[in-house]
C-alpha atoms as a PDB file:
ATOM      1  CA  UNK A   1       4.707 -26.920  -8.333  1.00  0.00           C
ATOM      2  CA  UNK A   2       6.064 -23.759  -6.734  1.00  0.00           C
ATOM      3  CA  UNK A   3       7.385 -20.675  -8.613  1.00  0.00           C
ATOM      4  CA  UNK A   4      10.283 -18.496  -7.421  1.00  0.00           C
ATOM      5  CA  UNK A   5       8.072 -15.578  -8.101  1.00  0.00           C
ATOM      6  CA  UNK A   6       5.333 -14.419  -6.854  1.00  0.00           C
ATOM      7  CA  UNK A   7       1.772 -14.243  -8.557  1.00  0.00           C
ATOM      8  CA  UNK A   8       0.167 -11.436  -6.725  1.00  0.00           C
ATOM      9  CA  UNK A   9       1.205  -9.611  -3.247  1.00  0.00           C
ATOM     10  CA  UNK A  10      -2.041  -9.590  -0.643  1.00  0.00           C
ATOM     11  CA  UNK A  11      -2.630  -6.417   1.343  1.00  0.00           C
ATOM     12  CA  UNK A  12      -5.118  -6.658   4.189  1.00  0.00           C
ATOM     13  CA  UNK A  13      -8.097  -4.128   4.925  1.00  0.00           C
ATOM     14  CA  UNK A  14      -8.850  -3.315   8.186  1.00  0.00           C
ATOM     15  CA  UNK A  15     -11.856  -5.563   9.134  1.00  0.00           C
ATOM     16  CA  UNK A  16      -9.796  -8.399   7.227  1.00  0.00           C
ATOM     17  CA  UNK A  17      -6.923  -7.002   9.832  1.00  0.00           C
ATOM     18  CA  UNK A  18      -8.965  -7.228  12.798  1.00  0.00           C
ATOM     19  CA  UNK A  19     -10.877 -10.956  12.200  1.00  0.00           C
ATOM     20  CA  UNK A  20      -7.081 -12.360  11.803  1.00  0.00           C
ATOM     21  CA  UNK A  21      -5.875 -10.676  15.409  1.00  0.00           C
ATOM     22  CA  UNK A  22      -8.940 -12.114  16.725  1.00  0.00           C
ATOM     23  CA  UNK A  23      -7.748 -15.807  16.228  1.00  0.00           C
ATOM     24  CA  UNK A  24      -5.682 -17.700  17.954  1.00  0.00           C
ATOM     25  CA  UNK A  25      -1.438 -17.905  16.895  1.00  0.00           C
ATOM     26  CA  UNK A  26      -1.489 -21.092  15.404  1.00  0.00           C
ATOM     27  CA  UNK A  27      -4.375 -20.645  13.682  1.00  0.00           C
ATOM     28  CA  UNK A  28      -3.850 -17.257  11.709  1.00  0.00           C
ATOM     29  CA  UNK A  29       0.410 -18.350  11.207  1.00  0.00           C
ATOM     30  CA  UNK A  30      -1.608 -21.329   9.470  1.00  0.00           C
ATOM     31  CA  UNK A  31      -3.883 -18.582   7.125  1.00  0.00           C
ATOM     32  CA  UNK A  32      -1.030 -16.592   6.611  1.00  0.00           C
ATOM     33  CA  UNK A  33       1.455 -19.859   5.506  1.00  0.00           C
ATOM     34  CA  UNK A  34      -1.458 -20.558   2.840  1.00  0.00           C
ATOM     35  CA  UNK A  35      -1.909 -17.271   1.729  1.00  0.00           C
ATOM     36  CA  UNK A  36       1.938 -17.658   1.316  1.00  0.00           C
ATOM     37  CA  UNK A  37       1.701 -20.818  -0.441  1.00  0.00           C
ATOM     38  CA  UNK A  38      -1.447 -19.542  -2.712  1.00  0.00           C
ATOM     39  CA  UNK A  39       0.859 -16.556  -4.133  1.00  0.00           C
ATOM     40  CA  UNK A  40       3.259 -18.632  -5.626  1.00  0.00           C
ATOM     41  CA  UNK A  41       1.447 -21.348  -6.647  1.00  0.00           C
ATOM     42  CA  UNK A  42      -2.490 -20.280  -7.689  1.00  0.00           C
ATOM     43  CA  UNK A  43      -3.680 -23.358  -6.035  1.00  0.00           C
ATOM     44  CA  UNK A  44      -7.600 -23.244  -6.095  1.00  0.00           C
ATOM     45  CA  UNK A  45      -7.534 -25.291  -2.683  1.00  0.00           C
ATOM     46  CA  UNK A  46      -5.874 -22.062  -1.293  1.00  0.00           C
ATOM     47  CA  UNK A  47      -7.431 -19.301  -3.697  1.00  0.00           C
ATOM     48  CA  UNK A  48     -10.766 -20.124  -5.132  1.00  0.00           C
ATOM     49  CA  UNK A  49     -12.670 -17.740  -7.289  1.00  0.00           C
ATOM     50  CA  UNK A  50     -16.499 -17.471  -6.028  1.00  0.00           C
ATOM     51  CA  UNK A  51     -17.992 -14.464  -8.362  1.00  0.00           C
ATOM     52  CA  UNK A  52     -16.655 -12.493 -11.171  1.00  0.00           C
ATOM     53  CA  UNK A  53     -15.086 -10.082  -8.747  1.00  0.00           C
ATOM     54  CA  UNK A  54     -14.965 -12.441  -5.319  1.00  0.00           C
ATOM     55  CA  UNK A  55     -12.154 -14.691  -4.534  1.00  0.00           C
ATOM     56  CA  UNK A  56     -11.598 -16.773  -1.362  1.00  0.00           C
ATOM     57  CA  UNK A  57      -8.376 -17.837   0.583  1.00  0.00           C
ATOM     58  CA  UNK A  58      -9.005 -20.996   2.178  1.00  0.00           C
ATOM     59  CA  UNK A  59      -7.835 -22.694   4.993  1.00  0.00           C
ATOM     60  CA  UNK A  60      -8.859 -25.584   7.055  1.00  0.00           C
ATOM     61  CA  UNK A  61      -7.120 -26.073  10.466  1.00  0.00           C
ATOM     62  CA  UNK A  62      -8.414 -28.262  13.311  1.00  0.00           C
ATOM     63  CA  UNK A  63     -11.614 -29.104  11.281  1.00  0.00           C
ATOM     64  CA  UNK A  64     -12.511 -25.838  11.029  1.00  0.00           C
ATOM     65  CA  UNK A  65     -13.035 -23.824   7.657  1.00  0.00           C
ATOM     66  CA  UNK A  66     -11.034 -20.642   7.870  1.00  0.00           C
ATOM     67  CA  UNK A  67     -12.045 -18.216   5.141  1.00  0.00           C
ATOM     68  CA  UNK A  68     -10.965 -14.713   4.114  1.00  0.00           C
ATOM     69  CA  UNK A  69     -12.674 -12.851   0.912  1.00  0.00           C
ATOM     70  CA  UNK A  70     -10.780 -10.844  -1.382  1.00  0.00           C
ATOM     71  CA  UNK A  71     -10.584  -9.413  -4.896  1.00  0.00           C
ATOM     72  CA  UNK A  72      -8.046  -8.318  -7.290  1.00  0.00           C
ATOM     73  CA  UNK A  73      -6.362  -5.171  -7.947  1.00  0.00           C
ATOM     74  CA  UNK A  74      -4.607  -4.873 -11.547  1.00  0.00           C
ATOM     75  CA  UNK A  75      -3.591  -1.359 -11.979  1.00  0.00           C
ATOM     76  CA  UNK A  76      -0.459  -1.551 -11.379  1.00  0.00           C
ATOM     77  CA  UNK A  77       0.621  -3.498 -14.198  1.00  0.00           C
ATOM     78  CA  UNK A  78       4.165  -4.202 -11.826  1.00  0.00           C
ATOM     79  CA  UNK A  79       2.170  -4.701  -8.604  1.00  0.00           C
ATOM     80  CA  UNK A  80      -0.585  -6.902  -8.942  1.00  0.00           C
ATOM     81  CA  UNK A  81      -2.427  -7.095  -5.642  1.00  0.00           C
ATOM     82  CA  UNK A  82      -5.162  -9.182  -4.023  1.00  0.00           C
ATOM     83  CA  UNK A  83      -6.657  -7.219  -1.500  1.00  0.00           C
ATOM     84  CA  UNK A  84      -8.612  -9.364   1.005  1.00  0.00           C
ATOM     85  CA  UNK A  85     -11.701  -7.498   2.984  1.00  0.00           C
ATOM     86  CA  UNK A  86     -13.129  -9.698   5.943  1.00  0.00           C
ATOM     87  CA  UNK A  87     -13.077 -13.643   6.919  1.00  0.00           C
ATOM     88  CA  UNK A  88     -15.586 -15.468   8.919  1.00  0.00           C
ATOM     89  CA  UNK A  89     -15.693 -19.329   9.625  1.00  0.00           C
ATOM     90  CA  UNK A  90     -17.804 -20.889   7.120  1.00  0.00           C
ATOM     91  CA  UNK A  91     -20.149 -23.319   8.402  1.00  0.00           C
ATOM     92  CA  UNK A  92     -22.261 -24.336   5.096  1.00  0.00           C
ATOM     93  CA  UNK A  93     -21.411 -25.769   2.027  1.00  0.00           C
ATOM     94  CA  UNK A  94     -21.763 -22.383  -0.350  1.00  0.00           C
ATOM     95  CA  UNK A  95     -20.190 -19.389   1.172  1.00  0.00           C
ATOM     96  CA  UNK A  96     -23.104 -17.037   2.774  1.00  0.00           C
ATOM     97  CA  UNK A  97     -24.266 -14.646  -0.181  1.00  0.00           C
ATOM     98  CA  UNK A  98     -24.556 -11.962   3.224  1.00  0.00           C
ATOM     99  CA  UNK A  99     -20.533 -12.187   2.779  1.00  0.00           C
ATOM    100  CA  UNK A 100     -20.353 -12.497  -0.754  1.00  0.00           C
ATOM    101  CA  UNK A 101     -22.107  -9.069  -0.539  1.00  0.00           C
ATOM    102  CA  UNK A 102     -20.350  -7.719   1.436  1.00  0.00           C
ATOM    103  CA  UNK A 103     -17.227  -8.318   0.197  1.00  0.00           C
ATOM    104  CA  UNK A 104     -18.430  -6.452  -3.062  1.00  0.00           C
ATOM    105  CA  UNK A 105     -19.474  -3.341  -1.005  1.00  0.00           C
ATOM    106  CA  UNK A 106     -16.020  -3.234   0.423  1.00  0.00           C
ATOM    107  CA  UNK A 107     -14.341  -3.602  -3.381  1.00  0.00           C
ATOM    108  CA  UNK A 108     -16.897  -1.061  -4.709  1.00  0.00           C
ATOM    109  CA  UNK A 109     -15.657   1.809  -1.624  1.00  0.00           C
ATOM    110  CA  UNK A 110     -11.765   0.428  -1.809  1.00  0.00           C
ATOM    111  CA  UNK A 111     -11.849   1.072  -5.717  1.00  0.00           C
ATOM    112  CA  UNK A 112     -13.670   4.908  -5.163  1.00  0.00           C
ATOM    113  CA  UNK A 113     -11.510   5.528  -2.509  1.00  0.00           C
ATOM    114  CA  UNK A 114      -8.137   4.844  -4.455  1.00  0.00           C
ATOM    115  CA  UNK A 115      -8.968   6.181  -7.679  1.00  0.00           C
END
């Protein structure tokens, strides 16, 4: 069921920025409708939480497993953002723990960076 509202709004860092320009048109509109979709509805076939900190947008176009990592920023207690870091194409069954990690690097320097 979709809500009128909302959840969470996503900002995009730059290497998440720069994997999404790489791909093709219909393939990132297709990341960026379930991104869409995943705000309003939590769906954890769009948004899946992999760690304590480390969430995962999902998409899977054309066979292929589209994934971006991201986290959550609650500060703002008006604005609640997930803030996604990188994506890569995952080809196994677990998501790499090389891009687990690195996701967390990224939230560690976003989170000293905005404090």
């Amino acid at each position: 069921m979709i809500n009128d509202n909302p959840k969470f709004n996503v900002i995009y860092l730059s290497q998440a920025q720069k994997y999404l320009y790489l791909l093709d048109d219909k393939t990132r509109s297709k990341i960026f409708e379930n991104i869409d979709l995943a705000r309003f509805t939590l769906d954890p076939g769009l948004l899946k939480k992999l760690t304590g900190e480390i969430w995962e947008f999902r998409t899977l176009f054309n066979g292929v497993k589209y994934r971006l990592l991201a986290f959550w920023d609650k500060r703002d207690s008006t604005n609640t953002l997930v803030v996604a870091t990188h994506g890569f194409i995952k080809k196994e069954s677990k998501v790499p723990k090389m891009e687990i990690n690195k996701a967390l690097e990224i939230r560690r320097k976003y989170f000293n960076d905005n404090k």
